[in-house]
N, C-alpha and C. Protein backbone atom coordinates (compact mmCIF):
# COMPACT_ATOMS: atom_id res chain seq x y z
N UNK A 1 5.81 14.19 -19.18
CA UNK A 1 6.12 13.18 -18.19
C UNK A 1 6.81 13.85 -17.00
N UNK A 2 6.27 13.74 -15.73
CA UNK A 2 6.95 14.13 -14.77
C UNK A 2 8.70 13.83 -14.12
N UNK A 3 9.24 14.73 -14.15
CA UNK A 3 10.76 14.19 -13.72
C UNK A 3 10.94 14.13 -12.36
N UNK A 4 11.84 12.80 -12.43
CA UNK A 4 12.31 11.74 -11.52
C UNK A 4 13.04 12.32 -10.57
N UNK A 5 12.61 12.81 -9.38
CA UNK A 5 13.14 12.77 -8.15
C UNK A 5 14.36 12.04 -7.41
N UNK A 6 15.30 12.31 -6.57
CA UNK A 6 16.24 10.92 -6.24
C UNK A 6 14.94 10.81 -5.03
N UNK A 7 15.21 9.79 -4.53
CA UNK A 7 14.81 8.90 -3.53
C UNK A 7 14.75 9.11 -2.03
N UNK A 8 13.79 9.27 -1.37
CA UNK A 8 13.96 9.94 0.22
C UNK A 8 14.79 9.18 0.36
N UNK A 9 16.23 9.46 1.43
CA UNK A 9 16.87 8.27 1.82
C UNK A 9 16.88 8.30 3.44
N UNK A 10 16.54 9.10 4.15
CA UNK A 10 15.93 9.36 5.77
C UNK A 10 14.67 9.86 5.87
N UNK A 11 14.26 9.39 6.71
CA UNK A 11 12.87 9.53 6.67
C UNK A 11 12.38 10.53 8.06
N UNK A 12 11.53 11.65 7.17
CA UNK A 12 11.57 13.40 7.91
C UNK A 12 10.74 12.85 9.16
N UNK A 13 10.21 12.02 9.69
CA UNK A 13 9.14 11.52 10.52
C UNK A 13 10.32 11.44 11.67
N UNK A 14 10.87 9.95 11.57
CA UNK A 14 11.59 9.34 13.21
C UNK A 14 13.30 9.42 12.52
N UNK A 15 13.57 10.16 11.21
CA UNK A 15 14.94 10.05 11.00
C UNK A 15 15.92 8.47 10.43
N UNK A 16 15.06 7.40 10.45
CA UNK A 16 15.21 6.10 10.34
C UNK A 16 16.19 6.10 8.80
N UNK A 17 17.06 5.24 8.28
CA UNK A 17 17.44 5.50 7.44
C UNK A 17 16.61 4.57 6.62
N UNK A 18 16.24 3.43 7.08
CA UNK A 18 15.47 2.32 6.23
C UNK A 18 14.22 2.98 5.35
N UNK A 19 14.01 3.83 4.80
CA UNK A 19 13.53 4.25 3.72
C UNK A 19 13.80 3.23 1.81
N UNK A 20 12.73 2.68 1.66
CA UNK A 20 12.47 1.88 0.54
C UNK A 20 11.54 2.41 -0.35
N UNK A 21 11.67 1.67 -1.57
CA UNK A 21 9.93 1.92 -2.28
C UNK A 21 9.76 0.68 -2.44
N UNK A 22 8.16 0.94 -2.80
CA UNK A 22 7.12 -0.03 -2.45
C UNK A 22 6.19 -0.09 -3.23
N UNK A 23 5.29 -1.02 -3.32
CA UNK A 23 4.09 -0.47 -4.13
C UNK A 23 3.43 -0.40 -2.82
N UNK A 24 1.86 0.07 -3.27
CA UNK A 24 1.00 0.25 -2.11
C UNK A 24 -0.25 0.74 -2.74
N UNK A 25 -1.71 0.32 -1.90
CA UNK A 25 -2.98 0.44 -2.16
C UNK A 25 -3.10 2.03 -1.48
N UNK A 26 -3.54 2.76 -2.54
CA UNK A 26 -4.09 4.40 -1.92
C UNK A 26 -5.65 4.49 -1.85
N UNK A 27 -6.42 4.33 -1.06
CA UNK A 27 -8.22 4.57 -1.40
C UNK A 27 -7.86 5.93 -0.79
N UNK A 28 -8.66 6.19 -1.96
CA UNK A 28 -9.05 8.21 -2.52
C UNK A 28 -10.71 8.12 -1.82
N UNK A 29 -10.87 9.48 -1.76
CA UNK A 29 -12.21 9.80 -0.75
C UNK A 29 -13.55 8.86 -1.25
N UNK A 30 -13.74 8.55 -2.87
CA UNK A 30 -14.69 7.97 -3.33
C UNK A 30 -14.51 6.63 -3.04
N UNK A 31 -13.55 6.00 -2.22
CA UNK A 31 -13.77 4.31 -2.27
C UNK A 31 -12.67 3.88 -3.87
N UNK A 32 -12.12 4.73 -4.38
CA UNK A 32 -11.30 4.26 -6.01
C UNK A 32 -10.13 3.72 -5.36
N UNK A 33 -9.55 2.46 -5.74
CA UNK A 33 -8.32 2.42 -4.67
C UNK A 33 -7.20 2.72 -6.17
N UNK A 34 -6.08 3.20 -5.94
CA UNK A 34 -4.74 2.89 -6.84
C UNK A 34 -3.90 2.88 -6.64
N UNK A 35 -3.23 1.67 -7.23
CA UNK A 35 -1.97 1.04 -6.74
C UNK A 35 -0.75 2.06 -7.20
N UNK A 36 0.02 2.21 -6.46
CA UNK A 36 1.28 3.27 -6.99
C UNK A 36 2.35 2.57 -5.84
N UNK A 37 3.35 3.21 -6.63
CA UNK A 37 5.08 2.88 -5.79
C UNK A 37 5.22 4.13 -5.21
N UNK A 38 5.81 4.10 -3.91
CA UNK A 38 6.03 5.16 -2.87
C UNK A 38 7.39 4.96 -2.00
N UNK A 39 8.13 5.91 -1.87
CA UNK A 39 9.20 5.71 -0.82
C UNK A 39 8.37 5.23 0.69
N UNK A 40 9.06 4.49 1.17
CA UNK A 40 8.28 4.06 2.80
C UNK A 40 9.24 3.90 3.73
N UNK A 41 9.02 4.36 5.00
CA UNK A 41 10.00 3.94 5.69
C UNK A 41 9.31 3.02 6.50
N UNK A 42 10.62 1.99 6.86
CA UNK A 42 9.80 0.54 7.35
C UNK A 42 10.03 0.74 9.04
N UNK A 43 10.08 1.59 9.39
CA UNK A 43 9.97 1.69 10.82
C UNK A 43 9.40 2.56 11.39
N UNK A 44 8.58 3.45 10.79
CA UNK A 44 7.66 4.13 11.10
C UNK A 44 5.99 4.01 10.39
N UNK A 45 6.60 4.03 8.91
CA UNK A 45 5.34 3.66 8.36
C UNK A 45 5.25 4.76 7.20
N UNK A 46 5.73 6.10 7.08
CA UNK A 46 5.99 7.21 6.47
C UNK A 46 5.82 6.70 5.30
N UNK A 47 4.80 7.31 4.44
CA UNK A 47 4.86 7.04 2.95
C UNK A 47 5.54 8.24 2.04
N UNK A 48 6.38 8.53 1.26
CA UNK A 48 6.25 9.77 0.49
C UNK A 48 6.36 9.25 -0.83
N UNK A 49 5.50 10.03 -1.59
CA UNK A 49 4.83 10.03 -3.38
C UNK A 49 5.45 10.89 -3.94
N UNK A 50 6.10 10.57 -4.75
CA UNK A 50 6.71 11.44 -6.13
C UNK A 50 6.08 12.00 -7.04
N UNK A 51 6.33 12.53 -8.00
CA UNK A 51 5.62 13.08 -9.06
C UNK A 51 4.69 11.90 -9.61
N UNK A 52 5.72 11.16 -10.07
CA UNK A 52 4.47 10.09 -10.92
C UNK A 52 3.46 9.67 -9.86
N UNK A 53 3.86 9.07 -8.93
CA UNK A 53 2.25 8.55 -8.42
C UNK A 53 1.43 9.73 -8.08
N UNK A 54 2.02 11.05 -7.63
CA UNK A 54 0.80 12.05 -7.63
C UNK A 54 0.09 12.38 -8.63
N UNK A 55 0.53 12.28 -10.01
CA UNK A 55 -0.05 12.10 -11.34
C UNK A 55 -0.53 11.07 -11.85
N UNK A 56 -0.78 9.73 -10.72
CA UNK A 56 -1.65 8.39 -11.21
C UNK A 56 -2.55 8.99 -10.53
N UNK A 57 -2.64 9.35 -8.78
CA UNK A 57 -3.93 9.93 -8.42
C UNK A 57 -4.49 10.86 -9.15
N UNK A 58 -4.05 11.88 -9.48
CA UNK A 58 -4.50 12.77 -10.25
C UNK A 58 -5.25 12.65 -11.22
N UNK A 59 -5.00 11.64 -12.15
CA UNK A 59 -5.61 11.01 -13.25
C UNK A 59 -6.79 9.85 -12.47
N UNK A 60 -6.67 9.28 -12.01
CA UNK A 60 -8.03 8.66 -11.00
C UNK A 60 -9.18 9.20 -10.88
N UNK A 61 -8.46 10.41 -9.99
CA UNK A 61 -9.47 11.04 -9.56
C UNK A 61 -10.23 12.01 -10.59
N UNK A 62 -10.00 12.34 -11.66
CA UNK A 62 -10.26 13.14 -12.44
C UNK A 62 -11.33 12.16 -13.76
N UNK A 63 -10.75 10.97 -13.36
CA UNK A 63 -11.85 9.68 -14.22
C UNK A 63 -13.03 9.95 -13.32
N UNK A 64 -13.16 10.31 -12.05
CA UNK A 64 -13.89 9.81 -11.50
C UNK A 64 -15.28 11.26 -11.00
N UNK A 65 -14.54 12.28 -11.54
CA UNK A 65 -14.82 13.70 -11.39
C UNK A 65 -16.17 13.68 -12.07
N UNK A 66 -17.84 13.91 -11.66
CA UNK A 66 -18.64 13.93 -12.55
C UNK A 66 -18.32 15.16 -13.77
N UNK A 67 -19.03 15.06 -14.80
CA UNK A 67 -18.70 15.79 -15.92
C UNK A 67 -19.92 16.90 -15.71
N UNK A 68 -19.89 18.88 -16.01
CA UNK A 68 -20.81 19.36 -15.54
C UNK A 68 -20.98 19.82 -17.00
């Protein structure tokens, strides 16, 4: 299981402190969309992904990987 990060709390983009998490729709290059929680900052728009949701894409995309 991937370990837990603390939490962006400024956001590296415009510096804003309003940095939250969120859930949010990710569509991956094939059209697969997956839902994951992401730090966001609400005044720019800045998403950043932690371990776990880079390891929900990861696993997505790897369902979706033809088999050779």
């Amino acid at each position: 299981m991937p370990t837990r990060l603390a939490p962006v709390r400024t956001c590296t983009q415009c510096g804003s402190r309003r940095v939250g998490r969120v859930g949010t729709d990710l569509r991956l290059r094939d059209g697969t969309v997956v839902t994951v929680e992401v730090d966001a900052c609400s005044s720019c728009g800045e998403q950043y992904l932690d371990a776990e949701a880079i390891e929900v894409v990861r696993l997505a995309r790897a369902r979706k990987r033809p088999r050779s």
